[in-house]
PDB file of N, CA and C in Angstrom:
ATOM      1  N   UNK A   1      10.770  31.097 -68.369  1.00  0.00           N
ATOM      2  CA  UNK A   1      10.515  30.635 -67.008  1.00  0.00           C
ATOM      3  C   UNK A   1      11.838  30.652 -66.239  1.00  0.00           C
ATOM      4  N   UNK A   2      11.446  31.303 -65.266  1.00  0.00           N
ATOM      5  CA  UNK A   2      13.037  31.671 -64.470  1.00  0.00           C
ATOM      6  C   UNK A   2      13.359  30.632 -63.500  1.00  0.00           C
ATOM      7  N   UNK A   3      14.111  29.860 -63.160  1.00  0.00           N
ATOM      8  CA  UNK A   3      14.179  28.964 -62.270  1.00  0.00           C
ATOM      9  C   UNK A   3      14.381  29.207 -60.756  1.00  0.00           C
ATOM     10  N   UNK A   4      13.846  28.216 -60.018  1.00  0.00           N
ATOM     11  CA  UNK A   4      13.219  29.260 -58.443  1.00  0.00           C
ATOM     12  C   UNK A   4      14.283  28.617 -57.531  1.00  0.00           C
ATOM     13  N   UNK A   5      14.273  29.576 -56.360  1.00  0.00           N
ATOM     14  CA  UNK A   5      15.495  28.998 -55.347  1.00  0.00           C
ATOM     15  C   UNK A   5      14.466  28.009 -54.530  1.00  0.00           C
ATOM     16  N   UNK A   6      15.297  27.168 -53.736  1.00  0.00           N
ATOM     17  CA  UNK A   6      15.311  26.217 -53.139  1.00  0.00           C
ATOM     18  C   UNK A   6      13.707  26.451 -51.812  1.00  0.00           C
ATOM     19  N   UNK A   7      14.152  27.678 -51.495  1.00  0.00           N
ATOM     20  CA  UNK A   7      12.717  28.500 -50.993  1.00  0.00           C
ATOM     21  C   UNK A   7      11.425  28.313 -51.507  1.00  0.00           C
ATOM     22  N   UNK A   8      11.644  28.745 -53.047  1.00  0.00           N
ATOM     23  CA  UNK A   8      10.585  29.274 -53.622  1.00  0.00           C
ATOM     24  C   UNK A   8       9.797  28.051 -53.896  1.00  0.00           C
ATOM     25  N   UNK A   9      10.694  26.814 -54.071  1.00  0.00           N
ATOM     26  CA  UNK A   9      10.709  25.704 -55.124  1.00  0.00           C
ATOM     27  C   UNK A   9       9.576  24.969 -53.846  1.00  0.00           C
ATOM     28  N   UNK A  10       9.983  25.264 -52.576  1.00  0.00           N
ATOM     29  CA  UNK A  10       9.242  24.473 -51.424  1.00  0.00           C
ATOM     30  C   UNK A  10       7.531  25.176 -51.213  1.00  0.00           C
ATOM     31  N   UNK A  11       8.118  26.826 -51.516  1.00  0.00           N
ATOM     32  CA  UNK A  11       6.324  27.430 -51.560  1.00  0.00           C
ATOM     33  C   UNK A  11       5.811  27.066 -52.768  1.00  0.00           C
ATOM     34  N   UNK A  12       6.216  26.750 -54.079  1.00  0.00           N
ATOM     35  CA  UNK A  12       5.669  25.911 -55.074  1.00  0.00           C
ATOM     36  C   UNK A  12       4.933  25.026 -54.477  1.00  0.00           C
ATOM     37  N   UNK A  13       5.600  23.991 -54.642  1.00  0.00           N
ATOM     38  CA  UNK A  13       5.539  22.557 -53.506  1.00  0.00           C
ATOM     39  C   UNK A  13       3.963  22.993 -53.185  1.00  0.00           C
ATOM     40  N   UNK A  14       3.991  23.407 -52.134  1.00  0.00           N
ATOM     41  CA  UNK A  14       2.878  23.616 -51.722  1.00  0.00           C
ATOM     42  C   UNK A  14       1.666  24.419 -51.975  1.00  0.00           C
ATOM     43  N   UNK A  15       1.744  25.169 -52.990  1.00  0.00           N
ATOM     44  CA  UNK A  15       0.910  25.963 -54.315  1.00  0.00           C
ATOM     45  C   UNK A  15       0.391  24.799 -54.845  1.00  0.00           C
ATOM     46  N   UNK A  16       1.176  24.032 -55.403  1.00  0.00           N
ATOM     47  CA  UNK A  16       0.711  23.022 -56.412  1.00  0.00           C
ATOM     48  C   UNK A  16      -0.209  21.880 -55.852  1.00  0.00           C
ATOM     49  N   UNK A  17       0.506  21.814 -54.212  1.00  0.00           N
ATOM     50  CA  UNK A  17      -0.400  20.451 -53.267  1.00  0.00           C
ATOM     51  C   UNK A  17      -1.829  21.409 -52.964  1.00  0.00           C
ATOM     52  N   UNK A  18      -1.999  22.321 -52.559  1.00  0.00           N
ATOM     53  CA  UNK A  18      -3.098  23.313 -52.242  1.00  0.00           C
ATOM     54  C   UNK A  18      -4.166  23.872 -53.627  1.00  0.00           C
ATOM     55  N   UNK A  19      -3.548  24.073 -54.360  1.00  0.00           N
ATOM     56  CA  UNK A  19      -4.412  24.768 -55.759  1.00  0.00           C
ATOM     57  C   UNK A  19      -4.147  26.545 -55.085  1.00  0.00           C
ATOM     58  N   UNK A  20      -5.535  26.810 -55.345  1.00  0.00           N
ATOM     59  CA  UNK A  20      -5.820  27.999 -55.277  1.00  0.00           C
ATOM     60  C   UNK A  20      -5.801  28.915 -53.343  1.00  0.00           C
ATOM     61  N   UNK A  21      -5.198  29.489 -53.100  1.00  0.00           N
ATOM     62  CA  UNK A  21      -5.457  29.396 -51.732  1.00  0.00           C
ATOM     63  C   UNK A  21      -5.030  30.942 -50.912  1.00  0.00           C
ATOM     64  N   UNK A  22      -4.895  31.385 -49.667  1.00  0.00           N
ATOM     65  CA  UNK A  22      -3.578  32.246 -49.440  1.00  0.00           C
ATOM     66  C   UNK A  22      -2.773  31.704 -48.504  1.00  0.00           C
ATOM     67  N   UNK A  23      -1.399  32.399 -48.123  1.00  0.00           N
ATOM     68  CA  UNK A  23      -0.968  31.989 -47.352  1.00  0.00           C
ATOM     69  C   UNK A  23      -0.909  30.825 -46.323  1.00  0.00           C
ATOM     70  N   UNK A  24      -1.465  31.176 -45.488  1.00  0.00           N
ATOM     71  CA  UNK A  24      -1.621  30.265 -44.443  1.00  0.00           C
ATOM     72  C   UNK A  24      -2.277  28.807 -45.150  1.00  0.00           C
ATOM     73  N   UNK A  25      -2.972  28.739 -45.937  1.00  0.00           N
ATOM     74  CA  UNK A  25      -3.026  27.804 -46.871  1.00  0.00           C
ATOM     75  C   UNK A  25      -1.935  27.074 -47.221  1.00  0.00           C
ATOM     76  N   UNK A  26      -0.852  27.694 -47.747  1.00  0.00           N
ATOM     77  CA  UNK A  26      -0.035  27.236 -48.155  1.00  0.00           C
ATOM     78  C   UNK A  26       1.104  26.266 -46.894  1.00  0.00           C
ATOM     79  N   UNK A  27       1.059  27.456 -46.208  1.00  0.00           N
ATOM     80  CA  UNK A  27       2.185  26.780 -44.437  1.00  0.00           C
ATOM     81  C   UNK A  27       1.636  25.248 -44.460  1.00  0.00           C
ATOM     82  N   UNK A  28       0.639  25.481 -44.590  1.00  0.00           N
ATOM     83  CA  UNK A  28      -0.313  24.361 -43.873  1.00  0.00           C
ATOM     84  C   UNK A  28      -0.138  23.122 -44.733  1.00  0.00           C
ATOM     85  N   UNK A  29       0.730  23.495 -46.000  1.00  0.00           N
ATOM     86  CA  UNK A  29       0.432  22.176 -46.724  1.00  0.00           C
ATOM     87  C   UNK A  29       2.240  22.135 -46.906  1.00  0.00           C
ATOM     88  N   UNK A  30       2.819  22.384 -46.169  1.00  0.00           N
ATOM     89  CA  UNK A  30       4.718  22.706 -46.166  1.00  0.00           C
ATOM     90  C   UNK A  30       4.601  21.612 -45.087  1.00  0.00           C
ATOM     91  N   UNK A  31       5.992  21.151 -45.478  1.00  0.00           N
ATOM     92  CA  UNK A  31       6.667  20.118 -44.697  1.00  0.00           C
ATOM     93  C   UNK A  31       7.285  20.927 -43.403  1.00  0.00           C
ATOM     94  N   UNK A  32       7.496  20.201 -42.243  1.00  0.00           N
ATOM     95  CA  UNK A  32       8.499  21.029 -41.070  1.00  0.00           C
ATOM     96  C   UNK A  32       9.340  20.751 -41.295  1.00  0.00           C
ATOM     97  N   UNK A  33      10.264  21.968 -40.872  1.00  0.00           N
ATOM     98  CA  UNK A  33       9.985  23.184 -40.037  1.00  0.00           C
ATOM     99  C   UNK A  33       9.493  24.180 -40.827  1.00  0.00           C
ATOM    100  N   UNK A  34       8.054  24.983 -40.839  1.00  0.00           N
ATOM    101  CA  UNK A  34       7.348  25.646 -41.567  1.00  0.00           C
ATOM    102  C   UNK A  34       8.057  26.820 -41.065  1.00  0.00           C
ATOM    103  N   UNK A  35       8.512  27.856 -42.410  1.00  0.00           N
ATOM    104  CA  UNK A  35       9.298  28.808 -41.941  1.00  0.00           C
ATOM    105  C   UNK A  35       8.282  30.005 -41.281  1.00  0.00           C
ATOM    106  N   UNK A  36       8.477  31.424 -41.096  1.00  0.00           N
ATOM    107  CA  UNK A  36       7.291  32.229 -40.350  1.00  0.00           C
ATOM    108  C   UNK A  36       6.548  33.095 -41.574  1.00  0.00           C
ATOM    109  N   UNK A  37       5.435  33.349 -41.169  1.00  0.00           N
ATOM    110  CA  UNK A  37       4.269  33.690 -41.721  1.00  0.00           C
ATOM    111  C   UNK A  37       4.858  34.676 -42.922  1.00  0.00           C
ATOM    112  N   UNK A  38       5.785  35.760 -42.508  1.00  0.00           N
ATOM    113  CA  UNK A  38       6.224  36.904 -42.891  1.00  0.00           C
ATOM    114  C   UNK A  38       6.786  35.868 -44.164  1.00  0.00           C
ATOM    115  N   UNK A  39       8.007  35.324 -44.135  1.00  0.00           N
ATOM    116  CA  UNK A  39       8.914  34.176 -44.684  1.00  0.00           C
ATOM    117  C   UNK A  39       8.198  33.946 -46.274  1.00  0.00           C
ATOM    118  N   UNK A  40       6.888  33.313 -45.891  1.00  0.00           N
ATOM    119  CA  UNK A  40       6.163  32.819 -46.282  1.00  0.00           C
ATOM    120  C   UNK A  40       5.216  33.524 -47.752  1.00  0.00           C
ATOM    121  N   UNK A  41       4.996  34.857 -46.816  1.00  0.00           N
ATOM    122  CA  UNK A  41       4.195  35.606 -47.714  1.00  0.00           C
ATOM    123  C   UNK A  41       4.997  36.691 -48.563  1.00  0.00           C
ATOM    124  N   UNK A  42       6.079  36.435 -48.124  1.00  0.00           N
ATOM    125  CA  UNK A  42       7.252  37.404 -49.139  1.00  0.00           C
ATOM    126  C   UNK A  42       7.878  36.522 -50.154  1.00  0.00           C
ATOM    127  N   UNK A  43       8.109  35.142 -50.072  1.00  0.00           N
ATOM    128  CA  UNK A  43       8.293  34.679 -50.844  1.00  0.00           C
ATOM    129  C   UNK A  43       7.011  34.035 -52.415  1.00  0.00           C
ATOM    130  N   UNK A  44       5.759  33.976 -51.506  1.00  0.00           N
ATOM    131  CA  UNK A  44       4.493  34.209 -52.138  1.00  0.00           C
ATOM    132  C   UNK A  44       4.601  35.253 -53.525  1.00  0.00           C
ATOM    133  N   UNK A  45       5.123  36.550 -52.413  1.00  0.00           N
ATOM    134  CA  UNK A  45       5.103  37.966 -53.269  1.00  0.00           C
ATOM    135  C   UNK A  45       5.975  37.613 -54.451  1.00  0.00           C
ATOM    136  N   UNK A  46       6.949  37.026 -54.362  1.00  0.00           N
ATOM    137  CA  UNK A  46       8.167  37.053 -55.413  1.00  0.00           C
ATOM    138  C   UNK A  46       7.888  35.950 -56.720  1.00  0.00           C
ATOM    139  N   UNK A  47       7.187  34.988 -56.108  1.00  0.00           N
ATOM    140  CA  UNK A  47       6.449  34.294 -56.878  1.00  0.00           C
ATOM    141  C   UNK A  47       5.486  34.658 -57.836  1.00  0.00           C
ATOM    142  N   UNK A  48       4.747  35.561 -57.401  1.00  0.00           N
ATOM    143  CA  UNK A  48       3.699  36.319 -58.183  1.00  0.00           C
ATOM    144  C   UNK A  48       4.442  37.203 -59.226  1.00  0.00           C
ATOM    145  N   UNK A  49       5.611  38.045 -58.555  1.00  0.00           N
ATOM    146  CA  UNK A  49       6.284  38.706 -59.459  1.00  0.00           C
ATOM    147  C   UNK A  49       7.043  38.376 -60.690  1.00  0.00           C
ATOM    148  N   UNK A  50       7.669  36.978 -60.310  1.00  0.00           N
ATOM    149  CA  UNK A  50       8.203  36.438 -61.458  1.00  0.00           C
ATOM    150  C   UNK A  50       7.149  35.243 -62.232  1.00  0.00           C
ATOM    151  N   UNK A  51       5.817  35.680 -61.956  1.00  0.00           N
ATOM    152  CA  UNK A  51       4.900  35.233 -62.979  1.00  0.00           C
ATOM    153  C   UNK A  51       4.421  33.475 -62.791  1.00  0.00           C
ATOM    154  N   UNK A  52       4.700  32.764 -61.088  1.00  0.00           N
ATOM    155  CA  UNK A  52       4.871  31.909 -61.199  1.00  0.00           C
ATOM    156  C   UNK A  52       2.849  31.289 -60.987  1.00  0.00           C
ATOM    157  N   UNK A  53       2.081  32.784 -60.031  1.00  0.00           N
ATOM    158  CA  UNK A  53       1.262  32.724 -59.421  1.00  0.00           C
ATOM    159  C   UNK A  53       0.916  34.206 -59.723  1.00  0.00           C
ATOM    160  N   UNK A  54      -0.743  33.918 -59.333  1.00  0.00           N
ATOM    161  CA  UNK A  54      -1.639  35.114 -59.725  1.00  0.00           C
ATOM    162  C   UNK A  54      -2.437  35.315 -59.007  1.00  0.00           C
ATOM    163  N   UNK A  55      -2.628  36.395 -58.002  1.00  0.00           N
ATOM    164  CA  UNK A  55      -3.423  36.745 -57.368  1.00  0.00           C
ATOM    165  C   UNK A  55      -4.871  37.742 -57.547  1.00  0.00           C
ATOM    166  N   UNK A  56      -5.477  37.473 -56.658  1.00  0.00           N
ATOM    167  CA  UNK A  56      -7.058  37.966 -56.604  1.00  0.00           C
ATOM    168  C   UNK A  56      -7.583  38.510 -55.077  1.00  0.00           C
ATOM    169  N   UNK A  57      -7.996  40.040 -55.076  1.00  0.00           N
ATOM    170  CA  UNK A  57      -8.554  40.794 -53.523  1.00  0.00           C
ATOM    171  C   UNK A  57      -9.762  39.853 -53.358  1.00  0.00           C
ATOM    172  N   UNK A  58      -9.784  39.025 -52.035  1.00  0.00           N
ATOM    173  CA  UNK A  58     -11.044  39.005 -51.911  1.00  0.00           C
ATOM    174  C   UNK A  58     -11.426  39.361 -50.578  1.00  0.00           C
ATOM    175  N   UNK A  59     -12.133  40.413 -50.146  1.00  0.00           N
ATOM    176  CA  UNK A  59     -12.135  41.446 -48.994  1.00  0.00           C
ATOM    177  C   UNK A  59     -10.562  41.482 -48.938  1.00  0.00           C
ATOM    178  N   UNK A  60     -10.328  41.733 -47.749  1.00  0.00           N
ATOM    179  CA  UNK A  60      -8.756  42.238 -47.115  1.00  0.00           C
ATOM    180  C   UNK A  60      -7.663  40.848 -47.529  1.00  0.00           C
ATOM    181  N   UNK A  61      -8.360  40.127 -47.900  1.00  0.00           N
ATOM    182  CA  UNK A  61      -7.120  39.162 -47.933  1.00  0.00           C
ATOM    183  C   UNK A  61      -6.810  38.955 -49.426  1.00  0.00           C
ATOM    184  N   UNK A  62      -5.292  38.319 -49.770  1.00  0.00           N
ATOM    185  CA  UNK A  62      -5.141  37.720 -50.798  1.00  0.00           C
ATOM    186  C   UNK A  62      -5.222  36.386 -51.757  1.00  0.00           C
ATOM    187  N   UNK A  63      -6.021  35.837 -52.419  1.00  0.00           N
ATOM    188  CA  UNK A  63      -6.082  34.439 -52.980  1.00  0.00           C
ATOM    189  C   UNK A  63      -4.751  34.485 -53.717  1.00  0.00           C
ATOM    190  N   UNK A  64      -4.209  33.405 -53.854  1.00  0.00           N
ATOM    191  CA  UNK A  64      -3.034  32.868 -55.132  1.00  0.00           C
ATOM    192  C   UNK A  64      -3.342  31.547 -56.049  1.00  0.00           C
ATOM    193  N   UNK A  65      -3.203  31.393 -57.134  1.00  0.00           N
ATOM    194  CA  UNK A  65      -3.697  30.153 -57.302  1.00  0.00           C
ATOM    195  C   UNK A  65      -2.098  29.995 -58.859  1.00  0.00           C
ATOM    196  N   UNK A  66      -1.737  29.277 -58.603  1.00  0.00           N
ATOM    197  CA  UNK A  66      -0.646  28.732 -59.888  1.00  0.00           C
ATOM    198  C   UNK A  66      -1.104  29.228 -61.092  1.00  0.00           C
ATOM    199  N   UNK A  67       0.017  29.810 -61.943  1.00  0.00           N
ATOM    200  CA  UNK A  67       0.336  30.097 -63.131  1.00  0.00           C
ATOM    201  C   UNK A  67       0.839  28.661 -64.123  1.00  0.00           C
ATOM    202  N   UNK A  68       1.967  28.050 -63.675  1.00  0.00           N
ATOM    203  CA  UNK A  68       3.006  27.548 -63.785  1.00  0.00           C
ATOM    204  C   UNK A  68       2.521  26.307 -63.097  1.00  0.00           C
ATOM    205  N   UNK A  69       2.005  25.456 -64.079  1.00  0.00           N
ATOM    206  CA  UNK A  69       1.836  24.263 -63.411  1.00  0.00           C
ATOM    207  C   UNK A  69       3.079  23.237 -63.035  1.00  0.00           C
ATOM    208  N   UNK A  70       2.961  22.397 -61.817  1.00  0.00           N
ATOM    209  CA  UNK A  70       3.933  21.624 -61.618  1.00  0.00           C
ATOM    210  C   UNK A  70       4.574  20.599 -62.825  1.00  0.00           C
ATOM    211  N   UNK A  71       4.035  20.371 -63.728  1.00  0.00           N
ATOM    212  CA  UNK A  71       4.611  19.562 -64.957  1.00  0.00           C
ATOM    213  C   UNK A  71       5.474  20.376 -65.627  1.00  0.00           C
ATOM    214  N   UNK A  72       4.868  21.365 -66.319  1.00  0.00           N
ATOM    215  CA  UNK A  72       5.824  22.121 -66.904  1.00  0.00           C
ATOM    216  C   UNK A  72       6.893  22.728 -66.336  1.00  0.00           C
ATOM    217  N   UNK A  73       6.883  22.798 -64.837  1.00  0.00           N
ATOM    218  CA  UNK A  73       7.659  23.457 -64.091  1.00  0.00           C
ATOM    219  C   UNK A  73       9.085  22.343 -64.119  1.00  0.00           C
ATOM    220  N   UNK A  74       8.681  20.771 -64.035  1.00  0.00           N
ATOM    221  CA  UNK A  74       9.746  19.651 -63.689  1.00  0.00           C
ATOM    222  C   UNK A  74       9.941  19.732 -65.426  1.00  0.00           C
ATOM    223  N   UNK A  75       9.661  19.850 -66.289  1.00  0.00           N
ATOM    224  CA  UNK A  75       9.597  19.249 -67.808  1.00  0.00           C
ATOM    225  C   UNK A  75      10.789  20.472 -67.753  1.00  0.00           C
ATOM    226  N   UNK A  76      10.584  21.778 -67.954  1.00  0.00           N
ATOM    227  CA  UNK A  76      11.792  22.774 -68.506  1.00  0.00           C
ATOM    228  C   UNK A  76      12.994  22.323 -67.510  1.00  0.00           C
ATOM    229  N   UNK A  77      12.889  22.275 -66.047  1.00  0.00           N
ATOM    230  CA  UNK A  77      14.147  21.949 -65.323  1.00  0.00           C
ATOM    231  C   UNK A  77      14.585  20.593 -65.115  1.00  0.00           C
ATOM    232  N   UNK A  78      13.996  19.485 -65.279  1.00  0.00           N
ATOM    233  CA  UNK A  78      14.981  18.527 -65.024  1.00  0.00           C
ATOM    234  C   UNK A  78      15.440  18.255 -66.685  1.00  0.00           C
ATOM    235  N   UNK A  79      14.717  18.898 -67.494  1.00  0.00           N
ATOM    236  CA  UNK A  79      15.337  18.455 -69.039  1.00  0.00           C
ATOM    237  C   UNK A  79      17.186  19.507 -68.843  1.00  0.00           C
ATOM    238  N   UNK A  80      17.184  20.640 -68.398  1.00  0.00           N
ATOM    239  CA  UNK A  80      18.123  20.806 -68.036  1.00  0.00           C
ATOM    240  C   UNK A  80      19.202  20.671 -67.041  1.00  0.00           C
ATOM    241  N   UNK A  81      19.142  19.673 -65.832  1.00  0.00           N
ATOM    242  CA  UNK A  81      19.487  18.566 -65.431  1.00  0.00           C
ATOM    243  C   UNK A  81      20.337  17.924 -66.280  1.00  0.00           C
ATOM    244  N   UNK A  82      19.695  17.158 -66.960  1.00  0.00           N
ATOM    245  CA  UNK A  82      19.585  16.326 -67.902  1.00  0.00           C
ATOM    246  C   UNK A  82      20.547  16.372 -69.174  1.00  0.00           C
ATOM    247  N   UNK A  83      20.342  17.814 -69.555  1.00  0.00           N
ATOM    248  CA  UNK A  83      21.134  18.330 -70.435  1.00  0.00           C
ATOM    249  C   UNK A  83      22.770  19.475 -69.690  1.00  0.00           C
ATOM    250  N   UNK A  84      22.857  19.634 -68.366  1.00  0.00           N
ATOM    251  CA  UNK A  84      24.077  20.309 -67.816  1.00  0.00           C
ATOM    252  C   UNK A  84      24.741  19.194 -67.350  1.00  0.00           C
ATOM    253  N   UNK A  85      24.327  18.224 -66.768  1.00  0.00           N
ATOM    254  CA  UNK A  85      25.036  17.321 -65.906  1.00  0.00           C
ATOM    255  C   UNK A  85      25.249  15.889 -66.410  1.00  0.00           C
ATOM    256  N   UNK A  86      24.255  15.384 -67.618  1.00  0.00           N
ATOM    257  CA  UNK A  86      24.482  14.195 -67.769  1.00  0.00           C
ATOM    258  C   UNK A  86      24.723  14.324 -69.739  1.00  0.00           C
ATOM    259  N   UNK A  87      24.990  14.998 -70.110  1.00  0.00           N
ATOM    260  CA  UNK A  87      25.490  15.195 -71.235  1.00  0.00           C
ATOM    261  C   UNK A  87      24.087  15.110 -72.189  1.00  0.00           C
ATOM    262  N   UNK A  88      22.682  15.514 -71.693  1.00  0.00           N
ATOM    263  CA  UNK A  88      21.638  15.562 -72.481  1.00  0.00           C
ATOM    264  C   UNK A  88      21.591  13.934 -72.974  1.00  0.00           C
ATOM    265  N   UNK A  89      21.514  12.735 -71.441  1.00  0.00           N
ATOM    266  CA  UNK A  89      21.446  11.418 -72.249  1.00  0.00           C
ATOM    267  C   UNK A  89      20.903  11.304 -71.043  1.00  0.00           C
ATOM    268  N   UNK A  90      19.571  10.143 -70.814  1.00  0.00           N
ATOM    269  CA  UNK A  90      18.625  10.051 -69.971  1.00  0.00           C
ATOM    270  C   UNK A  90      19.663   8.868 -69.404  1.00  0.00           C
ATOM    271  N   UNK A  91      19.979   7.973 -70.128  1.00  0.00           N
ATOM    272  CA  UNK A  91      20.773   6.888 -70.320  1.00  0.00           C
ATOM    273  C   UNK A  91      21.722   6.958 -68.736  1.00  0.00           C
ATOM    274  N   UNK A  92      22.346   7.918 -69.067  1.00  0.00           N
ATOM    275  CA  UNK A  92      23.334   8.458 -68.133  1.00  0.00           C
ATOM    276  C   UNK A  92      22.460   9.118 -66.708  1.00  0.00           C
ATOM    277  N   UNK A  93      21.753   9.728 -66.473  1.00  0.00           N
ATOM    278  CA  UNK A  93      21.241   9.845 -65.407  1.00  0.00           C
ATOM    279  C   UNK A  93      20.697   8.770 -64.658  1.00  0.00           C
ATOM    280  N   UNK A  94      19.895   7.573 -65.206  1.00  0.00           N
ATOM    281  CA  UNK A  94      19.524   6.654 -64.488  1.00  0.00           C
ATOM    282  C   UNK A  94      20.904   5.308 -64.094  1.00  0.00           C
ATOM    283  N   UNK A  95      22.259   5.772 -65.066  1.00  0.00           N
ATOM    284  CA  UNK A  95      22.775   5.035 -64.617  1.00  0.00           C
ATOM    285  C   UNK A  95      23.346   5.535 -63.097  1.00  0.00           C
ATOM    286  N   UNK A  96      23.929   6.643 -63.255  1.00  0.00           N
ATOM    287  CA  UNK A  96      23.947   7.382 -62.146  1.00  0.00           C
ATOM    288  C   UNK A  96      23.319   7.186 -60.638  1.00  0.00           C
ATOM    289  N   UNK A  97      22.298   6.628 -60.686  1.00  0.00           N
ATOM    290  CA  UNK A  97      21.179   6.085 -59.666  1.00  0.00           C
ATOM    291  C   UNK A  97      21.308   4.966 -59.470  1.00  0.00           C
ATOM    292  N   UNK A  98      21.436   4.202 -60.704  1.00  0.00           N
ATOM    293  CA  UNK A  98      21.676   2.861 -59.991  1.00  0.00           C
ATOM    294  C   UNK A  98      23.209   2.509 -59.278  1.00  0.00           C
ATOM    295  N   UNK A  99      24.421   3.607 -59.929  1.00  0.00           N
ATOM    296  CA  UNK A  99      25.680   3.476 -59.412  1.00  0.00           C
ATOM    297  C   UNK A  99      25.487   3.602 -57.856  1.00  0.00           C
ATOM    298  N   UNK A 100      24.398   4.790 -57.647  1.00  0.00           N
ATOM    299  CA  UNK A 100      24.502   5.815 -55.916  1.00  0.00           C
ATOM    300  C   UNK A 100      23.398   4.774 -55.289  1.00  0.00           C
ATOM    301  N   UNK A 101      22.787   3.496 -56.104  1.00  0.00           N
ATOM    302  CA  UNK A 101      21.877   2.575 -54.898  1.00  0.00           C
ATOM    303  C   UNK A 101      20.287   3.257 -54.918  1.00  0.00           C
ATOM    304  N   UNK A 102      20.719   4.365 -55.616  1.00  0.00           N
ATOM    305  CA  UNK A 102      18.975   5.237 -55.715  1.00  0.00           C
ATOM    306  C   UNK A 102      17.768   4.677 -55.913  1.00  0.00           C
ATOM    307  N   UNK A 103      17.891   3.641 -57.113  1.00  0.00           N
ATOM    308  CA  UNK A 103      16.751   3.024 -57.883  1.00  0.00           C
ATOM    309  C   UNK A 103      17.526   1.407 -57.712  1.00  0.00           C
ATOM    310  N   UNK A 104      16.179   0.700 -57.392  1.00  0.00           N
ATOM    311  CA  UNK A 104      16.305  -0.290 -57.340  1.00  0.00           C
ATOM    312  C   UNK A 104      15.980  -1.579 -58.741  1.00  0.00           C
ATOM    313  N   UNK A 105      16.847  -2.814 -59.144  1.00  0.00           N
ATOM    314  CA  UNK A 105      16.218  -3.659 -60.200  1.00  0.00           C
ATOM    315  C   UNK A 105      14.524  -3.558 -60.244  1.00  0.00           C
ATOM    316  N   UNK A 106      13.907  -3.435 -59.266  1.00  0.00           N
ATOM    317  CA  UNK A 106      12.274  -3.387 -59.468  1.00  0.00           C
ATOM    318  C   UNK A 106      12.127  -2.419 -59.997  1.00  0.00           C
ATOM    319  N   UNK A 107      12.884  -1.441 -59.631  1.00  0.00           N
ATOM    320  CA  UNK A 107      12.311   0.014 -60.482  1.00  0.00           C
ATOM    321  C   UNK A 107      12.501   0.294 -61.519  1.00  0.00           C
ATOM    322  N   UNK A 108      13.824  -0.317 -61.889  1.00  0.00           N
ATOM    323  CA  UNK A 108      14.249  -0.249 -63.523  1.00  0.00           C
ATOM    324  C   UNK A 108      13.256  -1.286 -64.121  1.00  0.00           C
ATOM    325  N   UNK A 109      12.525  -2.154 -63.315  1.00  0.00           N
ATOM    326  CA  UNK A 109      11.848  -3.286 -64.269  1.00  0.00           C
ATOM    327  C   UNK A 109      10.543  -2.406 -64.633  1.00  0.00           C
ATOM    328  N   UNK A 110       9.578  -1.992 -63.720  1.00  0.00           N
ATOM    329  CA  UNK A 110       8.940  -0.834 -63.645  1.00  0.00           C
ATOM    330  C   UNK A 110       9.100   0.032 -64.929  1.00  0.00           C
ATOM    331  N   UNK A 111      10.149   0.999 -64.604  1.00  0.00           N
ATOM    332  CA  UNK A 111      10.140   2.367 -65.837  1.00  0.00           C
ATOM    333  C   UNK A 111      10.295   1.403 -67.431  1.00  0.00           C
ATOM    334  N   UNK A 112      10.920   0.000 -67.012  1.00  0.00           N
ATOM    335  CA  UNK A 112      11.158  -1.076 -69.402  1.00  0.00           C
ATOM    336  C   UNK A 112      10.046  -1.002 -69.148  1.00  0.00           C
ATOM    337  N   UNK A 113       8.352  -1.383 -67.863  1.00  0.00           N
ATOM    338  CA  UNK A 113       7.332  -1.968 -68.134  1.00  0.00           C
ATOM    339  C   UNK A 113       6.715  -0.421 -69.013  1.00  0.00           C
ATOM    340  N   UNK A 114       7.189   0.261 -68.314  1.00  0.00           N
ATOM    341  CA  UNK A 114       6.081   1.675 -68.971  1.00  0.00           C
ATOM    342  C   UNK A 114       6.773   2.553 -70.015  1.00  0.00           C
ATOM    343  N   UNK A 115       8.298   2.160 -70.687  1.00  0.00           N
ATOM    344  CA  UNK A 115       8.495   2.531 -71.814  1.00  0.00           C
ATOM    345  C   UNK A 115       8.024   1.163 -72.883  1.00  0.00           C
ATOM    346  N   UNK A 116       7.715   0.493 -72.582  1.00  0.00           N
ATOM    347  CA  UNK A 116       7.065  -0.624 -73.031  1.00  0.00           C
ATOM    348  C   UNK A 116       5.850  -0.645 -73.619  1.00  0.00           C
ATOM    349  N   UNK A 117       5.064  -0.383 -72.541  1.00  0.00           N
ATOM    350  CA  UNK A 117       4.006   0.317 -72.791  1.00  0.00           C
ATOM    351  C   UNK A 117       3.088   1.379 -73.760  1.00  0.00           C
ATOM    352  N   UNK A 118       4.302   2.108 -73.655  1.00  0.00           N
ATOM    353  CA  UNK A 118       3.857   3.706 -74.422  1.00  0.00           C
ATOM    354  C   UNK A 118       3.985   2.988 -76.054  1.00  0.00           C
ATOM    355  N   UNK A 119       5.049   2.211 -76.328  1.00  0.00           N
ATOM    356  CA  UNK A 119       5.054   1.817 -77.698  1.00  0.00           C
ATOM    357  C   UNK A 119       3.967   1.279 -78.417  1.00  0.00           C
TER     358      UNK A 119
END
């Protein structure tokens, strides 16, 4: 799985909020400033090419619907995150957050309640 530019990562985004769809489907579910149609459907194209999405003719137009679901998509890249920047220790990334004000004591109480949990 090849990791997507910042572009691609936003027409994801909106693959994944939409399901199955074309284009203009997709604009429609993008945050503003929605880039132009062309923008849009070329980066679509590149998506398909690197296997992220799979398309289907139906009359003149194109359907796309995800390959690459959004889980697995965050599971391979933030584990490498995880593993380039914080020395492969989760430990260290959330401290990180609480140093930058990111996550708040409720939230850390939150994530003990649901590693708590899972046990």
């Amino acid at each position: 799985m090849e990791k997507l530019t910042a572009q691609e990562e936003e027409a994801m985004l909106a693959v994944w909020k939409s399901g199955e769809g074309h284009v203009k489907t997709f604009m429609a579910a993008m945050e503003p400033p929605v880039p132009a149609y062309t923008t849009v459907a070329s980066t679509v194209k590149n998506l398909e090419k690197k296997g992220y999405l799979q398309s289907r003719l139906i009359g003149n137009t194109y359907l796309y619907a995800p390959v690459v679901t959004e889980e697995a998509y965050k599971q391979k890249f933030m584990g490498n995150v995880v593993k380039d920047y914080f020395a492969n220790s989760y430990k260290d990334l959330v401290s990180f957050f609480v140093e930058k004000n990111k996550i708040s004591a409720d939230e850390l109480k939150e994530i003990i309640r649901m590693i708590e949990d899972k046990k």
